[in-house]
Protein backbone atom coordinates (compact mmCIF):
# COMPACT_ATOMS: atom_id res chain seq x y z
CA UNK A 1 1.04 -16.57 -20.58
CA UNK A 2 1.84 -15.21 -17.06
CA UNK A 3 -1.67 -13.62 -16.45
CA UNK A 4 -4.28 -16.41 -14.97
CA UNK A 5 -7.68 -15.60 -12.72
CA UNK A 6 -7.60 -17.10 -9.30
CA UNK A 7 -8.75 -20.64 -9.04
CA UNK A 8 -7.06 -23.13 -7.57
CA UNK A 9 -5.02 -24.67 -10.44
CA UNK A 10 -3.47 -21.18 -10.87
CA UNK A 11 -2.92 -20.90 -6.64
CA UNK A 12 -1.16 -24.37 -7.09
CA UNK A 13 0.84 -23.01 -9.80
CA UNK A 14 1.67 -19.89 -7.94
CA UNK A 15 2.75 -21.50 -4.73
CA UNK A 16 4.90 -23.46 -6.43
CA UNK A 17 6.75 -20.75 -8.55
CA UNK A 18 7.43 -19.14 -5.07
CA UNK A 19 9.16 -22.25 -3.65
CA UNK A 20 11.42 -22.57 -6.77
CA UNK A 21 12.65 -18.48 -6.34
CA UNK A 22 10.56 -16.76 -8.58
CA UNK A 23 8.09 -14.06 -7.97
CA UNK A 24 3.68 -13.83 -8.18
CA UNK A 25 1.55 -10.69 -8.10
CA UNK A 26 -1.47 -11.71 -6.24
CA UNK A 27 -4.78 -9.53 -4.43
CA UNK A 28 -5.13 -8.41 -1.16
CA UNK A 29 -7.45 -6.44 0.15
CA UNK A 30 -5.07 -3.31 -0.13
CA UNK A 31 -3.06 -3.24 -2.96
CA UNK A 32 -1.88 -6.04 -5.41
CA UNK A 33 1.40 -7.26 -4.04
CA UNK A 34 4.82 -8.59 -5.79
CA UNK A 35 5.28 -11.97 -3.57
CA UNK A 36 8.39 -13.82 -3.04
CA UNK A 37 9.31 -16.76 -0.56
CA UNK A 38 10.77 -14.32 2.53
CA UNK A 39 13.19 -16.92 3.42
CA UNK A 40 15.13 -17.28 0.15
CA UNK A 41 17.37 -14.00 -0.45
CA UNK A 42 17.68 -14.48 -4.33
CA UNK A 43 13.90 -14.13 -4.48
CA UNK A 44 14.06 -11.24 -2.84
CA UNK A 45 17.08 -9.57 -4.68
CA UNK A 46 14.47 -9.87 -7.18
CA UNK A 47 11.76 -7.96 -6.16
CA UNK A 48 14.10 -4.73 -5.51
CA UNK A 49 15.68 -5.43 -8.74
CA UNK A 50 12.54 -5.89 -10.68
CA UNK A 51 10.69 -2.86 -8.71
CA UNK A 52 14.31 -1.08 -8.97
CA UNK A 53 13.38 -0.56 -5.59
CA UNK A 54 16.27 0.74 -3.19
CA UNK A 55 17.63 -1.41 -0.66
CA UNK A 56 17.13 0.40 2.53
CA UNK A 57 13.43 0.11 1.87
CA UNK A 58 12.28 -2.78 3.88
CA UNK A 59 9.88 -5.58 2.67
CA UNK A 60 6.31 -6.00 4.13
CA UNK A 61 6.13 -10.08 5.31
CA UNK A 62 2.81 -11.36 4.86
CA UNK A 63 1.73 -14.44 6.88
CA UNK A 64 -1.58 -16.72 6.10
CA UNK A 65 -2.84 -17.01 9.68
CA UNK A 66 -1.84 -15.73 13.09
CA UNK A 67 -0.85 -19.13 14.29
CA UNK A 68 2.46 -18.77 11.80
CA UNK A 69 3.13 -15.38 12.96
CA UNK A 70 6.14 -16.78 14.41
CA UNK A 71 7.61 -17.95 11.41
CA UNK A 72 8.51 -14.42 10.62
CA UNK A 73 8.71 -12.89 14.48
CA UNK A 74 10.73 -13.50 17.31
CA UNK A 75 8.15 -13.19 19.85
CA UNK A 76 10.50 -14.40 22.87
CA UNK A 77 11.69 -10.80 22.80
CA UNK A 78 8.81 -8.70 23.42
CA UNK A 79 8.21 -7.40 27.02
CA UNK A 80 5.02 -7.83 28.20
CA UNK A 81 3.40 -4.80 27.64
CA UNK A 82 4.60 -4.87 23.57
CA UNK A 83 3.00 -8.78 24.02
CA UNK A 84 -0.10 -7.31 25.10
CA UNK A 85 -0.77 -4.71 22.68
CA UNK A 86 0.56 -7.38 19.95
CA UNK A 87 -2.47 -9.68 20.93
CA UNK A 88 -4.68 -6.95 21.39
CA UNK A 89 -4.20 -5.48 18.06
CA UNK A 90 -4.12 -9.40 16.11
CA UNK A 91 -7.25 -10.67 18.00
CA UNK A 92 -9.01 -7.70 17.11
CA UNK A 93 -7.57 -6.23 13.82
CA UNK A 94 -5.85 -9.17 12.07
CA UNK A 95 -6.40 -10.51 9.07
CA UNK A 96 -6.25 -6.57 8.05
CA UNK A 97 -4.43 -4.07 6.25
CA UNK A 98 -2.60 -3.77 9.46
CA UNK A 99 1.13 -4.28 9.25
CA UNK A 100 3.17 -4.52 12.50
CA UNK A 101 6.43 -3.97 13.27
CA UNK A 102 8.33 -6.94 15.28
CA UNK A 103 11.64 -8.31 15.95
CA UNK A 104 12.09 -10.78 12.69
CA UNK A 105 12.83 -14.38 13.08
CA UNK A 106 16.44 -15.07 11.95
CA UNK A 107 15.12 -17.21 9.55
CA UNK A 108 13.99 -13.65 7.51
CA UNK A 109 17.03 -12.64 5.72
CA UNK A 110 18.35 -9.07 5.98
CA UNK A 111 17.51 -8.24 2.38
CA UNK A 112 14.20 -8.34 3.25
CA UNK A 113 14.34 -6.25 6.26
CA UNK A 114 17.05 -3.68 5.05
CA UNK A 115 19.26 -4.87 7.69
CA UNK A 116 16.97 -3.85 10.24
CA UNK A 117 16.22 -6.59 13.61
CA UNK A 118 12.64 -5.95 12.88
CA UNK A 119 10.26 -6.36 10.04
CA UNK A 120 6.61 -5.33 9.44
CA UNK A 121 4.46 -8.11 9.38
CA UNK A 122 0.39 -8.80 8.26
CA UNK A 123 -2.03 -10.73 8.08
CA UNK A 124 -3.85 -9.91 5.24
CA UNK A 125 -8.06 -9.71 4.98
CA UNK A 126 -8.26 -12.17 1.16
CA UNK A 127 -8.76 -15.37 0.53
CA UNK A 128 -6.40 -15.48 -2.18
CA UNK A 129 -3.43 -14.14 -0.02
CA UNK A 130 -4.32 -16.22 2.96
CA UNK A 131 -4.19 -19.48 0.33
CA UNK A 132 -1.34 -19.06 -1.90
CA UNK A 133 0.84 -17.82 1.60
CA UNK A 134 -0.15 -21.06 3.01
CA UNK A 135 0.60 -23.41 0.05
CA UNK A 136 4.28 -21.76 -0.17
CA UNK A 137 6.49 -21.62 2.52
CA UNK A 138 3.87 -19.86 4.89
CA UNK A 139 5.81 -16.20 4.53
CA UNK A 140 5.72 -14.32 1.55
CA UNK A 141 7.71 -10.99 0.99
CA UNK A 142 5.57 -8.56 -0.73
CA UNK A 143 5.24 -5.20 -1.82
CA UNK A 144 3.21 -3.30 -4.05
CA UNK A 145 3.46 -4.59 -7.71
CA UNK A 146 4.60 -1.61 -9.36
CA UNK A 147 7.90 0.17 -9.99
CA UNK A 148 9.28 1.70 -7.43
CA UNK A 149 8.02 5.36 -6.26
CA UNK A 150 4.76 5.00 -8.99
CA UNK A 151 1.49 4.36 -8.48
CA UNK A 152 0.36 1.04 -6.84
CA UNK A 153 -1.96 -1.55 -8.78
CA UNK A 154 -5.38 -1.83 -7.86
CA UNK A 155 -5.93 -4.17 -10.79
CA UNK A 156 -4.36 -7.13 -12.02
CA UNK A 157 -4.02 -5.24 -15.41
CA UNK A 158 -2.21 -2.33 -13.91
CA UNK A 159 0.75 -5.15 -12.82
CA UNK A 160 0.59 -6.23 -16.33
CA UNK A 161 1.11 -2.82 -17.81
CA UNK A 162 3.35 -1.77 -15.45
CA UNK A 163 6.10 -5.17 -15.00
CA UNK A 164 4.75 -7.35 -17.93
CA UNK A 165 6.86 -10.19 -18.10
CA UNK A 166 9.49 -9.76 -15.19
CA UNK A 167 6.63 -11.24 -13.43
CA UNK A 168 6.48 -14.70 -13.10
CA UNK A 169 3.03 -15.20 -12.56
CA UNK A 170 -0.07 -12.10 -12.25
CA UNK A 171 -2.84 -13.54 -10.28
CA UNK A 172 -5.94 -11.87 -11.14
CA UNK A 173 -8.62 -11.26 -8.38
CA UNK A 174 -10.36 -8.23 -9.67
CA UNK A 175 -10.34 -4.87 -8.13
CA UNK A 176 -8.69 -4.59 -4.78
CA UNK A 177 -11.40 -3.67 -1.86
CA UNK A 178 -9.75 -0.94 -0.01
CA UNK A 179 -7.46 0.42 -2.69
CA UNK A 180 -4.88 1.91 0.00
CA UNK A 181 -1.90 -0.06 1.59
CA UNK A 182 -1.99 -1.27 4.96
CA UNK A 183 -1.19 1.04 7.95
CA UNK A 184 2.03 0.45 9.63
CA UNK A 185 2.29 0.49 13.34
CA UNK A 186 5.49 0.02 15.18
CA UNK A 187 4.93 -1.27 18.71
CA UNK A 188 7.99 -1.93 20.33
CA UNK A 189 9.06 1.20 21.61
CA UNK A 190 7.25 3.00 24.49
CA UNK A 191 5.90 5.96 22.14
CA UNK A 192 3.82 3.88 19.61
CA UNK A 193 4.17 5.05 15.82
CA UNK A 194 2.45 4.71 12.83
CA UNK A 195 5.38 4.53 10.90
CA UNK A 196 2.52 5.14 7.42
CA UNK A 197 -0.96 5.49 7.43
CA UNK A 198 -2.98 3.60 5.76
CA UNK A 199 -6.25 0.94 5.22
CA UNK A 200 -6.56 0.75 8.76
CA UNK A 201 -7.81 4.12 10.70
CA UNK A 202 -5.80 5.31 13.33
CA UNK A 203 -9.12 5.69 15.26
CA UNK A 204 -9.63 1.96 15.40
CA UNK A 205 -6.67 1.18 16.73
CA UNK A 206 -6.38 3.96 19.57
CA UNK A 207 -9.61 2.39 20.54
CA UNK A 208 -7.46 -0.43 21.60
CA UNK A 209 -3.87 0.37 22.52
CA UNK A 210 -4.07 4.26 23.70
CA UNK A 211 -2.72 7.42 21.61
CA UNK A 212 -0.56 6.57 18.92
CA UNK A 213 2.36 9.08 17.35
CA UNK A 214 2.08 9.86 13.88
CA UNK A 215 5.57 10.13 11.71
CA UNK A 216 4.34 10.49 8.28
CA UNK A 217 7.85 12.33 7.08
CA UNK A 218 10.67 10.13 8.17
CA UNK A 219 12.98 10.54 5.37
CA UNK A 220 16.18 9.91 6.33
CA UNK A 221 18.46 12.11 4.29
CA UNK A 222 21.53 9.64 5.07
CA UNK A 223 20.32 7.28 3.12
CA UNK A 224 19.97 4.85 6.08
CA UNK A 225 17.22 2.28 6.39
CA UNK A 226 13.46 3.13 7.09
CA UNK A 227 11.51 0.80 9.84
CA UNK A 228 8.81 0.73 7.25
CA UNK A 229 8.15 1.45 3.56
CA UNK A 230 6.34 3.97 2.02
CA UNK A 231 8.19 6.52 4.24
CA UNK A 232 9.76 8.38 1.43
CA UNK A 233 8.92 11.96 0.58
CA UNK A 234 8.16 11.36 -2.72
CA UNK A 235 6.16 8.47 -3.23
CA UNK A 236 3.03 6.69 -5.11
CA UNK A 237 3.36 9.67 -7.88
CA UNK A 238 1.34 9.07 -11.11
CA UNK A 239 3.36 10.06 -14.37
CA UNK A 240 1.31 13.41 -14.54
CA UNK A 241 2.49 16.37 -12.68
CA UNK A 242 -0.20 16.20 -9.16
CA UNK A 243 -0.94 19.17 -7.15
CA UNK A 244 -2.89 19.18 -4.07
CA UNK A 245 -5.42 21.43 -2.77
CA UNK A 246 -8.04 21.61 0.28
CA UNK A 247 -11.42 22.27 -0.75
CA UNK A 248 -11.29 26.27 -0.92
CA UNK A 249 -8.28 26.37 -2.97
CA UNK A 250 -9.76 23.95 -5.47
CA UNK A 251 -12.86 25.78 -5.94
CA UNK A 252 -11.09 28.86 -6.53
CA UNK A 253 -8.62 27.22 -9.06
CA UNK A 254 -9.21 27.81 -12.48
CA UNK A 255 -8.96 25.21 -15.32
CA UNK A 256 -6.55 25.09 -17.59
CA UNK A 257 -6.89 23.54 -21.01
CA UNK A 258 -6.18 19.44 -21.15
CA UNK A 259 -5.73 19.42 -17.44
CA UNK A 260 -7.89 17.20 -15.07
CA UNK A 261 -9.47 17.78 -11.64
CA UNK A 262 -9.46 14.67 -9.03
CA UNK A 263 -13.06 16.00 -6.35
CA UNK A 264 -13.24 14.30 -3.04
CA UNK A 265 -17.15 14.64 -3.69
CA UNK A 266 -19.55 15.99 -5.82
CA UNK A 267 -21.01 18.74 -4.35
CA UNK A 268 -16.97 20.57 -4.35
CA UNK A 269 -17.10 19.30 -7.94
CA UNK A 270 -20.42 20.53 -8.92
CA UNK A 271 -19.32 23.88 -6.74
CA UNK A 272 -16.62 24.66 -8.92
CA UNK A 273 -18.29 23.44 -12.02
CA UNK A 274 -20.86 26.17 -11.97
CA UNK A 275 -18.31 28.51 -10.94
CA UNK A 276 -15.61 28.37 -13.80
CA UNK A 277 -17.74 26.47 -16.46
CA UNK A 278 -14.65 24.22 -17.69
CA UNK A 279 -14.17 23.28 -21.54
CA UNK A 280 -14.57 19.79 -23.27
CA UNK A 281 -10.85 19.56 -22.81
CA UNK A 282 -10.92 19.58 -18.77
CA UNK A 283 -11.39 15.96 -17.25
CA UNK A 284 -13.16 15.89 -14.19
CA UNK A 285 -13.44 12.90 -11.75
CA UNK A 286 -14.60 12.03 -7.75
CA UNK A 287 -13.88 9.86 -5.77
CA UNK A 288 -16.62 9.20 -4.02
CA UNK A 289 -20.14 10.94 -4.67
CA UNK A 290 -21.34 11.47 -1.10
CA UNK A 291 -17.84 12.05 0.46
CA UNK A 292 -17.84 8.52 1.90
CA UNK A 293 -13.92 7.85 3.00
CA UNK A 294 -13.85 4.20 2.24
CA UNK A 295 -14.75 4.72 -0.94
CA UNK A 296 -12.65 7.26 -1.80
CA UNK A 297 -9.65 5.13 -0.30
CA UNK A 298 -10.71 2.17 -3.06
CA UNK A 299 -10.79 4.90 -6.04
CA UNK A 300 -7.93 6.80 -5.27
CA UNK A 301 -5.06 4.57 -7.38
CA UNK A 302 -7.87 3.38 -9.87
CA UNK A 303 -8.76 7.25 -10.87
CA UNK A 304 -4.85 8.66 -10.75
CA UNK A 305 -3.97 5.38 -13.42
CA UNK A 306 -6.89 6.20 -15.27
CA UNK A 307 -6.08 10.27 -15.37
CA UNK A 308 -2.72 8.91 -16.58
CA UNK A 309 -3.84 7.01 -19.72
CA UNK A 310 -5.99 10.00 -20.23
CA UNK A 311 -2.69 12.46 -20.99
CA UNK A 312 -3.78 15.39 -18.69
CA UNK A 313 -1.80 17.66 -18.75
CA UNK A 314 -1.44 18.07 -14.70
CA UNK A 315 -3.60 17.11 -12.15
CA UNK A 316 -5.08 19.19 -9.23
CA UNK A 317 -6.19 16.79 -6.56
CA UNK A 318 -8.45 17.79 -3.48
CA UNK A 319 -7.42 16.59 -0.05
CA UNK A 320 -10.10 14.45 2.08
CA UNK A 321 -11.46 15.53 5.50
CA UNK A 322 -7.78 14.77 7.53
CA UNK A 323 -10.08 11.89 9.34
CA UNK A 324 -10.06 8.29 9.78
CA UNK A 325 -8.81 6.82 6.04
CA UNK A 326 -8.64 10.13 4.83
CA UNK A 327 -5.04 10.70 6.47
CA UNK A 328 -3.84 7.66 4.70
CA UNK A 329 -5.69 8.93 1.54
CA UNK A 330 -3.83 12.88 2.03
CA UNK A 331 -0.39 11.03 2.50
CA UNK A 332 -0.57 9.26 -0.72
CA UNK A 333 -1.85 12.53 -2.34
CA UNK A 334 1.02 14.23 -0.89
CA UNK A 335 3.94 12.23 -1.79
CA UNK A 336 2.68 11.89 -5.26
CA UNK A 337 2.90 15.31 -5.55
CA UNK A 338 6.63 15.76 -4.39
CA UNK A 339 8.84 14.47 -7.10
């Protein structure tokens, strides 16, 4: 059986699988992840071949502490003012669903890095990441533990439906907290881009670093390699068809029979319920009652799987207020409706 809770007989276990080449699912605070040692490339031919994940989409390296930041950063190549912002942004933000892009240690194969002389790096905010990164080889490769382009897992059980047995080992540590992956932040240039919004506001961190430049469409229609994943138009899609609509145009949308209608809060919800009176057959959910954003952010993946056992026929999804996680929340909405 390849599906264990989290104690530490089954971190042991897990740790070890990862030093011998093979691949864990494990928590974080975000999303559940598919780990594999970053410094053995057969590992990580793995994880794109499992995730049929294309290879000029770089890895996310997770680290279990910022005092082994360096095994997966060359920090003797930052200028001072990247070094400053670096610490500025760890001390304060780190562990976090914060990922930050650096030049990568030499050690970090290309594979994981598409090629690229940097790689995204975090520290991530869970006990059981932080433990089973340390009992490996201190670096673990990891994206989200789904096939590539679908929905990510907020739930051990959505790994398990989704990969099954190409999994090595599914750690499970209950329902993610924040539900959204991290934010990714490239430093090292003097215009400072998040390269994908995510878990972590922007807000927070212009509080400490200054104005930061948003690129949330960077396809590159060469086919070349992205600085960061998740930059894809079409992205995080649920197997039903998902539209998107602000708050006027859902109200104003009528139902249709079998389909399902995703509210950012309950008083749009019970707006348009007393407006169009929907059938039995209409599924209605909301993410969060009272419009709170982090709550939203945790429900988002958790409500589009469940919409998707539930054989709507589409799905018309509300945006959130375009503030603090509610950007990061919009982007996934978005690229799950572009396929």
């Amino acid at each position: 059986m390849n599906f264990l809770p989290v104690s530490q007989e089954s971190l042991e276990k897990g740790a070890e699988i990862l030093k011998n080449g093979g691949l864990v699912a494990f928590p974080t605070e975000t999303v559940y992840g598919l780990g594999a040692d970053a410094f053995n490339p057969k590992a990580l031919a793995k994880v794109f071949e499992v995730k049929g994940r294309p290879h000029f989409d770089p890895l996310i390296i997770h680290i279990s502490s910022i005092d082994t930041l360096e095994k997966a950063a060359d920090l003797t190549l930052l200028n001072d003012e990247t070094r400053r912002r670096l610490f500025l942004l760890a001390e304060n933000l780190w562990p976090g669903p914060l990922s930050l892009v650096l030049p990568k240690n030499e050690k970090i194969p290309g594979i994981a890095t598409a090629g690229l002389s940097t790689a995204a790096i975090r520290f991530p905010d869970h006990e059981t990441a932080q433990k089973l990164i340390s009992l490996s080889s201190g670096a673990v490769a990891a994206p989200s533990a789904n096939p590539f382009g679908a929905l990510s897992p907020t739930r051990a059980q959505h790994v398990h439906r989704a990969l099954g047995e190409k999994v090595d080992l599914i750690l499970d540590g209950g329902p993610t907290r924040i539900g959204l992956e991290s934010t990714v932040l490239d430093i090292t240039s003097e215009n400072i881009k998040i390269l994908r919004p995510g878990g972590m506001p922007r807000e927070t961190i212009e509080k400490l670093i200054g104005p930061v430049l948003s690129i949330q469409e960077q396809h590159n229609e060469h086919g070349g390699a992205h600085a960061s994943p998740g930059q894809l138009k079409s992205h995080y899609a649920p197997k039903t068809q998902l539209t998107t609509l602000n708050r006027e145009e859902i109200i104003s949308k009528t139902f249709e029979t079998n389909s399902a209608f995703l509210f950012f809060d309950n008083s749009t919800k019970d707006e348009w319920v007393n407006t169009h009176k929907p059938d039995k057959t209409v599924i209605v959910r909301v993410l969060s009652g009272n419009g709170n954003l982090l709550e939203a952010a945790s429900r988002l993946f958790e409500t589009l799987h469940e919409l998707d056992n539930e054989k709507a026929s589409k799905i018309y999804a509300q945006l959130a207020p375009q503030e603090g996680l509610g950007e990061a929340i919009n982007d996934r909405l978005k690229r799950g409706s572009s396929r």
